[in-house]
C-alpha atoms as a PDB file:
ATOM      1  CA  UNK A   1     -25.756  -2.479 -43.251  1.00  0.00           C
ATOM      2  CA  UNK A   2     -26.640  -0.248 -41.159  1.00  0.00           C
ATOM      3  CA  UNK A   3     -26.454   0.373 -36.932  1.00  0.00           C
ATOM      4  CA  UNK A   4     -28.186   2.703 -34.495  1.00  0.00           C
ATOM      5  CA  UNK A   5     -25.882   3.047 -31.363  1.00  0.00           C
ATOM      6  CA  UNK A   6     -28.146   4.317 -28.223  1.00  0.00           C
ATOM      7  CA  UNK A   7     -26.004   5.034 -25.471  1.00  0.00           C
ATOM      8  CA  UNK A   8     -25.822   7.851 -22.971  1.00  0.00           C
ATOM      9  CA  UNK A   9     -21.729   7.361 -21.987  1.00  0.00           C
ATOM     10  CA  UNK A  10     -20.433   9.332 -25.026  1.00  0.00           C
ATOM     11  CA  UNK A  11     -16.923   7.977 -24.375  1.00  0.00           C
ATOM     12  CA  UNK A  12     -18.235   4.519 -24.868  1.00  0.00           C
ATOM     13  CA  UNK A  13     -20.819   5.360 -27.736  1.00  0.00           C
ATOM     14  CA  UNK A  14     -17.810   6.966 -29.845  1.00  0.00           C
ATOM     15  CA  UNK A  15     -16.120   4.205 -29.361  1.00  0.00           C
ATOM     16  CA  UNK A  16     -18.521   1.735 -30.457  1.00  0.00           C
ATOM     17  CA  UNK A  17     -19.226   3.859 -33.271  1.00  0.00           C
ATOM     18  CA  UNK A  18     -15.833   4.254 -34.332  1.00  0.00           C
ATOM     19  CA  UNK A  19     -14.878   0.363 -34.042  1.00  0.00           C
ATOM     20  CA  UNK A  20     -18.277  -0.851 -35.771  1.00  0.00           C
ATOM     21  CA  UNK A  21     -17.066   1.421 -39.219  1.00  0.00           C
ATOM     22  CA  UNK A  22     -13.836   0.039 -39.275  1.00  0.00           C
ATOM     23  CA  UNK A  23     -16.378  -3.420 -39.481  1.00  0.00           C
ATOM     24  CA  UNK A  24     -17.781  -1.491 -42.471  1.00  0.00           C
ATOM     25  CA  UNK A  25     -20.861  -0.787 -41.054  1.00  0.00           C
ATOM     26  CA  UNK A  26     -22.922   2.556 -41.741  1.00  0.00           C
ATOM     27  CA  UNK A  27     -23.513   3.585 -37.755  1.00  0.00           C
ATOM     28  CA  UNK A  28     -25.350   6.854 -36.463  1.00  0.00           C
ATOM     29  CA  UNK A  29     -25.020   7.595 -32.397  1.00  0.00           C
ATOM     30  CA  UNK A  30     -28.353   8.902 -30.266  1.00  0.00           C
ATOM     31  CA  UNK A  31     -27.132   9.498 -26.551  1.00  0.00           C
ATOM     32  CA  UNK A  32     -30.648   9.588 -25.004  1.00  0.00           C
ATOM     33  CA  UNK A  33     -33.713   7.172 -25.247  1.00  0.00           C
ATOM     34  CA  UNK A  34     -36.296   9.777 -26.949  1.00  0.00           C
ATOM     35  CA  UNK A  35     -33.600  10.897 -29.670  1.00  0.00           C
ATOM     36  CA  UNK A  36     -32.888   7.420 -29.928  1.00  0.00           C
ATOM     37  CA  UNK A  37     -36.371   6.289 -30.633  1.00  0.00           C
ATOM     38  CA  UNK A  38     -37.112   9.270 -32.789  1.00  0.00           C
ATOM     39  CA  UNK A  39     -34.119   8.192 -34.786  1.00  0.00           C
ATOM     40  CA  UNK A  40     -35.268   4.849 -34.971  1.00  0.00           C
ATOM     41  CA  UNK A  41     -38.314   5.035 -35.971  1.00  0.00           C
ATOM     42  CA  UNK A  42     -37.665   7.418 -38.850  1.00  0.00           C
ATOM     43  CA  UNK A  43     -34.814   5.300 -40.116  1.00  0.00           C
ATOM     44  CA  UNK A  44     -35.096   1.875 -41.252  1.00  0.00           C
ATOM     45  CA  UNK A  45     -32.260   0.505 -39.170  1.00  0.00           C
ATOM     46  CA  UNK A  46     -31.233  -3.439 -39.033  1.00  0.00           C
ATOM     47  CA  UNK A  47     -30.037  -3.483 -35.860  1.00  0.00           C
ATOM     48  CA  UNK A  48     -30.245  -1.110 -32.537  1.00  0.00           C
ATOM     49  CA  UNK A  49     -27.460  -1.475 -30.112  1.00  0.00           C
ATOM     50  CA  UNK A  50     -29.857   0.141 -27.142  1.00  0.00           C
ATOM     51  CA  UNK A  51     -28.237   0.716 -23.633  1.00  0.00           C
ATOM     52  CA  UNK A  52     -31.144   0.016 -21.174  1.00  0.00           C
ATOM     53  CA  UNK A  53     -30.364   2.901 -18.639  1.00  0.00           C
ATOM     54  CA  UNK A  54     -31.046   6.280 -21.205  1.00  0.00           C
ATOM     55  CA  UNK A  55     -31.775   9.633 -19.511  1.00  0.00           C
ATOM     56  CA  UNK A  56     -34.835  10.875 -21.158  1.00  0.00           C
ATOM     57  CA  UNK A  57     -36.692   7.776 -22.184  1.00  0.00           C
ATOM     58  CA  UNK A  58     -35.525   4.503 -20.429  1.00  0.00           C
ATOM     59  CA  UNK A  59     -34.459   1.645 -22.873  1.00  0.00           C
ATOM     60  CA  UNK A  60     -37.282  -0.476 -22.034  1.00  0.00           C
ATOM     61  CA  UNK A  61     -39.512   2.076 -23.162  1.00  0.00           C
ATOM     62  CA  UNK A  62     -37.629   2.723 -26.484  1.00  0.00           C
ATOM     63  CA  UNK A  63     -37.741  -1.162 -27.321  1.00  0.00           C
ATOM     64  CA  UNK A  64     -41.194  -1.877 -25.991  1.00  0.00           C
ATOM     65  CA  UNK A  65     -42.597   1.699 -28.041  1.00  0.00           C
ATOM     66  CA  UNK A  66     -40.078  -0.177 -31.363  1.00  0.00           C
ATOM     67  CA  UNK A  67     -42.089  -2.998 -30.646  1.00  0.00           C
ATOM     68  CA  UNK A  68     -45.708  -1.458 -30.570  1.00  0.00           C
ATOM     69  CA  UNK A  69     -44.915   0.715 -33.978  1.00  0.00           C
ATOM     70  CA  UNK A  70     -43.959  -2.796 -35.851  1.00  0.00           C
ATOM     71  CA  UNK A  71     -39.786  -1.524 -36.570  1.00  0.00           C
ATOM     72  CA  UNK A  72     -38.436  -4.619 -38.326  1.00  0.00           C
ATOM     73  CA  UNK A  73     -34.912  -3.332 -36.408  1.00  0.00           C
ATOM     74  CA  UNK A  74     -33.061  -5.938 -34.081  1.00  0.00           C
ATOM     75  CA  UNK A  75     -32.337  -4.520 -30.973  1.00  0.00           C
ATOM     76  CA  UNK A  76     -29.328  -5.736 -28.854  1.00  0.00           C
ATOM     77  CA  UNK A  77     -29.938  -4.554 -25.344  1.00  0.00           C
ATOM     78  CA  UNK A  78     -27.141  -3.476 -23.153  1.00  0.00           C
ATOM     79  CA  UNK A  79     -26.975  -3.310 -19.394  1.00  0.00           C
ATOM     80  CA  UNK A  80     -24.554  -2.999 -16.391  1.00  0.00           C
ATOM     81  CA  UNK A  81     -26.857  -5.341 -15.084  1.00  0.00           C
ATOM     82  CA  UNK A  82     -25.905  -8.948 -15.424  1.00  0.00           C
ATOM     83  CA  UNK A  83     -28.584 -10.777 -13.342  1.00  0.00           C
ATOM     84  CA  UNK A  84     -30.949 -13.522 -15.211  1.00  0.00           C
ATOM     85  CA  UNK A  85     -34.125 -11.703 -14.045  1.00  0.00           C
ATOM     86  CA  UNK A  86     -32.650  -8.668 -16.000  1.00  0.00           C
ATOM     87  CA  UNK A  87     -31.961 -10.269 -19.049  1.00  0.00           C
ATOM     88  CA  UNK A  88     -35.386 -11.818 -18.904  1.00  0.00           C
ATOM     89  CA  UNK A  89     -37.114  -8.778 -18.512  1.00  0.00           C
ATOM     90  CA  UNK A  90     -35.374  -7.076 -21.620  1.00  0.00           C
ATOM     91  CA  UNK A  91     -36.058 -10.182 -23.617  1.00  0.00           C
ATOM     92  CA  UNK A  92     -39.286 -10.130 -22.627  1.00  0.00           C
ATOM     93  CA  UNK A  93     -39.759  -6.162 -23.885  1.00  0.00           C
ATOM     94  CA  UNK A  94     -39.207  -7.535 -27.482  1.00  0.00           C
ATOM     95  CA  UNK A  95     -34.993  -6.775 -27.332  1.00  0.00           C
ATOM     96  CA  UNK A  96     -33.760  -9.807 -29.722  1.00  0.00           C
ATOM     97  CA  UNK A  97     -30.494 -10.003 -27.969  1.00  0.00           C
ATOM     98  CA  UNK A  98     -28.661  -9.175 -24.267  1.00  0.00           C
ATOM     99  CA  UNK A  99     -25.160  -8.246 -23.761  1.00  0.00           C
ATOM    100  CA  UNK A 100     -23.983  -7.277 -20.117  1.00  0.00           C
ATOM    101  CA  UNK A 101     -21.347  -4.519 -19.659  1.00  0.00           C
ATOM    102  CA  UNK A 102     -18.618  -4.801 -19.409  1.00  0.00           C
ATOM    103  CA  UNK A 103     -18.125  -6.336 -23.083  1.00  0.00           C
ATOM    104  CA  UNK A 104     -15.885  -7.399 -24.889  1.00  0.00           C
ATOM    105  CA  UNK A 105     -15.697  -5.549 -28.617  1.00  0.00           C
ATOM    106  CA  UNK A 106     -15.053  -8.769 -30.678  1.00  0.00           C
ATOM    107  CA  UNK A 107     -18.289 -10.749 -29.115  1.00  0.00           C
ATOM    108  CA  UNK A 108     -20.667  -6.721 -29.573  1.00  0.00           C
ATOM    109  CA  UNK A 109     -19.477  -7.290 -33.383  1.00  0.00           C
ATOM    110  CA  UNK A 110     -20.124 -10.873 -33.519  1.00  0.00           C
ATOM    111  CA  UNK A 111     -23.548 -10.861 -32.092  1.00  0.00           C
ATOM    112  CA  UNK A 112     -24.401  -7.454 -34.280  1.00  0.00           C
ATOM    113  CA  UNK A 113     -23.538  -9.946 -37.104  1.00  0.00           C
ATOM    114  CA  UNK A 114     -25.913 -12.363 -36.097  1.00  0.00           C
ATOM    115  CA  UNK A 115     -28.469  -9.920 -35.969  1.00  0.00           C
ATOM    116  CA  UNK A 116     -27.874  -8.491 -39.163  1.00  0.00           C
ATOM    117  CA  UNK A 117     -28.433 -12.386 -40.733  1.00  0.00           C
ATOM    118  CA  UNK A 118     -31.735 -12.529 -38.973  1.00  0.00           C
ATOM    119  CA  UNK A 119     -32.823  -9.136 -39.748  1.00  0.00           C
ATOM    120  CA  UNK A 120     -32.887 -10.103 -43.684  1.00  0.00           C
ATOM    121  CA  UNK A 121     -34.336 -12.757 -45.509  1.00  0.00           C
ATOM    122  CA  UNK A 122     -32.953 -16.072 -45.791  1.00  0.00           C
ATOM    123  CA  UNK A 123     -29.490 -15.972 -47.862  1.00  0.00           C
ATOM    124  CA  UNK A 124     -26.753 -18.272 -48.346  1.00  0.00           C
ATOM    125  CA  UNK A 125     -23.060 -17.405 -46.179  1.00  0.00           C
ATOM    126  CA  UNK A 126     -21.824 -16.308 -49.406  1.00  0.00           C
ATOM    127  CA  UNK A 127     -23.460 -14.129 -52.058  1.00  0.00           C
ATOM    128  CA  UNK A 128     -22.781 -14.525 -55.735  1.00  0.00           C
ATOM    129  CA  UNK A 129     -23.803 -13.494 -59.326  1.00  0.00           C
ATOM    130  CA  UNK A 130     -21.425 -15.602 -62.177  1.00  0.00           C
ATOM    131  CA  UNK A 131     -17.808 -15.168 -60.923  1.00  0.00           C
ATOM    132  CA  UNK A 132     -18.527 -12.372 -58.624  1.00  0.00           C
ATOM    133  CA  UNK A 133     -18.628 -13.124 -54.721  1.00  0.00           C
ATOM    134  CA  UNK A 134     -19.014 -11.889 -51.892  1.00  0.00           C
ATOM    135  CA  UNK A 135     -18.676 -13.278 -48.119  1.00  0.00           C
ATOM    136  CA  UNK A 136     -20.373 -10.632 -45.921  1.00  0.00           C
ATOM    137  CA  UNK A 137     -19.181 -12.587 -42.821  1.00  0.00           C
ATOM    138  CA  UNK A 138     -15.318 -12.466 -43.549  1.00  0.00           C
ATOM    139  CA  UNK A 139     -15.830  -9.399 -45.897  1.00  0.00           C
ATOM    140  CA  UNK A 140     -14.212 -10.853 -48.547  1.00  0.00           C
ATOM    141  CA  UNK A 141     -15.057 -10.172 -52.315  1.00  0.00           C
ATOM    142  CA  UNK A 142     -13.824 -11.793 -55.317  1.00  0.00           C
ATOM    143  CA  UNK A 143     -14.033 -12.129 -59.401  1.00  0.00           C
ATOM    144  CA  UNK A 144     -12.958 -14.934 -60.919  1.00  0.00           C
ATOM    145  CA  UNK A 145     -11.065 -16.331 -57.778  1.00  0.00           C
ATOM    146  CA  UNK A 146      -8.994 -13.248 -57.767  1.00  0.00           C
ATOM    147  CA  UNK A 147      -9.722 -10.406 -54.865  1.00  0.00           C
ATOM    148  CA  UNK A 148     -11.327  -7.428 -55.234  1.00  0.00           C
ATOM    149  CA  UNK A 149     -10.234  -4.510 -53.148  1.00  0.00           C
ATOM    150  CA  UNK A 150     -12.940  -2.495 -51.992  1.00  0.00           C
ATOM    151  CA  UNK A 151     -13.478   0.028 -50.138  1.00  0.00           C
ATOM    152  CA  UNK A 152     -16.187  -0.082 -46.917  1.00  0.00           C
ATOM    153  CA  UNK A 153     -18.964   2.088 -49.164  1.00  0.00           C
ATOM    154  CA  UNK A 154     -18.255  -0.319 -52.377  1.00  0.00           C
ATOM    155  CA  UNK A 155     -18.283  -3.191 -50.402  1.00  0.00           C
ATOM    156  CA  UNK A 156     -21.861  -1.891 -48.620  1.00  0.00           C
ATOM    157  CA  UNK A 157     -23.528  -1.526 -52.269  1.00  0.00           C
ATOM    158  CA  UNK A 158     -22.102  -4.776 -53.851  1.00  0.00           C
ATOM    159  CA  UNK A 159     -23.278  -6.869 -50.749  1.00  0.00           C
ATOM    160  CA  UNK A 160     -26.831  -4.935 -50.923  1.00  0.00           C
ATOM    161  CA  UNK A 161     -26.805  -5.438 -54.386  1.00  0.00           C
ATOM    162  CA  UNK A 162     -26.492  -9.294 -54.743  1.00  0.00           C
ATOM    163  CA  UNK A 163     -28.301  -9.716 -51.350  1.00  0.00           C
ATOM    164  CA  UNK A 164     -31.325  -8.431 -53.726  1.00  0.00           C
ATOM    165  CA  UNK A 165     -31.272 -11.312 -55.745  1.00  0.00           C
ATOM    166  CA  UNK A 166     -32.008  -9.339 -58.991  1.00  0.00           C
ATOM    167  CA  UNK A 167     -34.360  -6.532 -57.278  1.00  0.00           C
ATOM    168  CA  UNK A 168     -33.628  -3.434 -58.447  1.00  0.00           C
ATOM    169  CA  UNK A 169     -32.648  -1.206 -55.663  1.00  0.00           C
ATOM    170  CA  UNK A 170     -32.659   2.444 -55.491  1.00  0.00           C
ATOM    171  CA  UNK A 171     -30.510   4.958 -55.056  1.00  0.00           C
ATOM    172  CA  UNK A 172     -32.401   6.241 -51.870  1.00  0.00           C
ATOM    173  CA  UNK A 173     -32.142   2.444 -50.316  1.00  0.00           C
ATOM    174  CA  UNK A 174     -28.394   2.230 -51.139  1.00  0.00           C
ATOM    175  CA  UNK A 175     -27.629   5.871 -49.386  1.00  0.00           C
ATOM    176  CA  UNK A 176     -29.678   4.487 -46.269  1.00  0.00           C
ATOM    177  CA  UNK A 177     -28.632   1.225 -46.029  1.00  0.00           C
ATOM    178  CA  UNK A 178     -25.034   1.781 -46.684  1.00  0.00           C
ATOM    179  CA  UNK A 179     -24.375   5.657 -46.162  1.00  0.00           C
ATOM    180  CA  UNK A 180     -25.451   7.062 -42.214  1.00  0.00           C
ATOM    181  CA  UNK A 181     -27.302   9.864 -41.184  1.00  0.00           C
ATOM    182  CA  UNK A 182     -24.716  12.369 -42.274  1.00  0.00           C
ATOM    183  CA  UNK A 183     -24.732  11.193 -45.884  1.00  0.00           C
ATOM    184  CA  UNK A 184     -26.233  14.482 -48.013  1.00  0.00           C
ATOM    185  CA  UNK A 185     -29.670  12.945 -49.598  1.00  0.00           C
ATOM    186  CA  UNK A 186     -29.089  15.477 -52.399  1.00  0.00           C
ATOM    187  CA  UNK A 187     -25.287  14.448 -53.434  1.00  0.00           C
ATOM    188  CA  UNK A 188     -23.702  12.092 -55.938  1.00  0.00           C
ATOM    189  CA  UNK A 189     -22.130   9.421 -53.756  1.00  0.00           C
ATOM    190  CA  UNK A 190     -23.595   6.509 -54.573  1.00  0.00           C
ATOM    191  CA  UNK A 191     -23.438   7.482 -58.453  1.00  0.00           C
ATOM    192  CA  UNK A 192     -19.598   7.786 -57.524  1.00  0.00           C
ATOM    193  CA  UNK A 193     -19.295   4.558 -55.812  1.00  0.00           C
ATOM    194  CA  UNK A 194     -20.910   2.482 -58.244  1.00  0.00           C
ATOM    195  CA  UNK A 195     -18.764   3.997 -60.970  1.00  0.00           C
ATOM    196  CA  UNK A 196     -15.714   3.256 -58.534  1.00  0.00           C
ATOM    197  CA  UNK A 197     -17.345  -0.199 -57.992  1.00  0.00           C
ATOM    198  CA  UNK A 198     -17.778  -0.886 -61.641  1.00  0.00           C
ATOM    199  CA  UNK A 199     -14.284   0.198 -62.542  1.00  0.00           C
ATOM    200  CA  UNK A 200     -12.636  -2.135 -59.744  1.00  0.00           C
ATOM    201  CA  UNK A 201     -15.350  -5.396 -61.294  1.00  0.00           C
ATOM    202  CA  UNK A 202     -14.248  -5.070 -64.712  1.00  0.00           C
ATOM    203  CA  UNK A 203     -15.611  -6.796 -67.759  1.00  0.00           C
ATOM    204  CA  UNK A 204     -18.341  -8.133 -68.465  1.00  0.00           C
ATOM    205  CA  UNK A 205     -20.039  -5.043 -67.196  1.00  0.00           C
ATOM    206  CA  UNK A 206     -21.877  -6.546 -63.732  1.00  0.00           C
ATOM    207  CA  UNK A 207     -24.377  -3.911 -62.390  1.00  0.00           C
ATOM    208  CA  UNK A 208     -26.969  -2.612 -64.865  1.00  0.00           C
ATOM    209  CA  UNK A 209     -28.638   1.168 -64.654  1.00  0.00           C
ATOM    210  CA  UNK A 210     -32.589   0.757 -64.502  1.00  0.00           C
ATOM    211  CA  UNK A 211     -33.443   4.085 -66.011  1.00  0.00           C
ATOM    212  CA  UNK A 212     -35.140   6.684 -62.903  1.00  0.00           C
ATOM    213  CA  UNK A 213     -35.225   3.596 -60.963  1.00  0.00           C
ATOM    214  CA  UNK A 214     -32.243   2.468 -59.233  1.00  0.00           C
ATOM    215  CA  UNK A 215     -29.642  -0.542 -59.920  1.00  0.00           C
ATOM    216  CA  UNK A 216     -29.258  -3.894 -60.519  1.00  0.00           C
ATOM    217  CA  UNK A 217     -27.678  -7.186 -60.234  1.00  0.00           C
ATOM    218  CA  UNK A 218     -29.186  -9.582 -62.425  1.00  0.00           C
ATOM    219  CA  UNK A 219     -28.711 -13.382 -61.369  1.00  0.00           C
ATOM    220  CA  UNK A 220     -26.518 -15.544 -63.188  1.00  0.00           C
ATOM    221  CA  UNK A 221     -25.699 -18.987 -61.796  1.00  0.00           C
END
């Protein structure tokens, strides 16, 4: 899934960035409000980690203008501010969630989590498709009770994948969803990760090719 981290303290953006990937999450970094809204805006993000006091546009702008264009993103607002009339006031802006600094890292991650279960529709804690599963919350994935060792990127597109529930998705949704912002539109990744993916699955073949279209789980109970 993927993160937008809005935050003016580069030390502590990098940071976040760099501990949210080892989560396996796809994250980009803005370090001013009107990059960060641009950036939102454009990208279909699931959840924005937005630090309410940006240079350039304050957060309360960027969530309120999130709010007025209709972005399905969660936003977690972040503040040095701690008082209840603060968190109020970002809730009441639209922000979905409030976390005052400082933070700890485990409880950012856990309530990014949450977020990312309310940002999609209604699934069950653990994903399958015959004897394939997956348990997005533990990131755990298994065939046939034995585990599968994925890496972050083929762990991204199986979890997209049977979160579908038979869609096909496309190759364009997989790079955005699972790749970030510095993925090359024009390159073979996700053809090479779902070859990797397939090879690490086995047989029977799991993931079929929809010809110009995209990919697909079909389901199998």
């Amino acid at each position: 899934m993927r993160v937008l981290v809005v935050e003016d303290d580069s030390e502590l953006a990098e940071a976040i960035g760099v501990g949210l990937r080892r989560e396996q999450l796809a994250v980009d970094v803005a370090y001013d409000g009107t990059t960060g809204l641009d950036r939102a805006l454009f990208t279909g993000y699931d959840v924005v980690v937005l630090d309410r006091d940006l240079p350039g546009l304050h957060g309360d702008q960027v969530c309120a203008e999130l709010l007025a264009a209709g972005s399905r993103s969660r936003v977690l607002m972040l503040t040095a501010a701690a008082t209840i009339e603060d968190r109020v006031d970002g809730l009441s802006l639209g922000a979905d969630d409030y976390l005052p600094k400082p933070f700890a890292f485990a409880e950012l991650v856990a309530r990014i989590r949450a977020l990312l279960r309310r940002a999609q529709p209604a699934l069950p804690p653990v994903l399958a498709s015959g004897d394939v599963t997956v348990d997005p919350g533990r990131r755990l994935a298994s065939r046939a009770g034995l585990p599968l060792d994925l890496g972050p990127k083929e762990f991204g597109v199986l979890e997209l994948l049977l979160a579908a529930q038979g869609r096909v998705v496309s190759a364009e949704e997989l790079l955005e969803r699972v790749w970030d912002e510095m993925a090359d539109p024009f390159s073979s990744a996700v053809k090479v990760t779902i070859s990797r993916l397939r090879r690490k699955l086995g047989d029977p073949p799991l993931i079929e090719t929809v010809s110009q279209v995209g990919y697909r789980v079909p389901v199998r109970s």
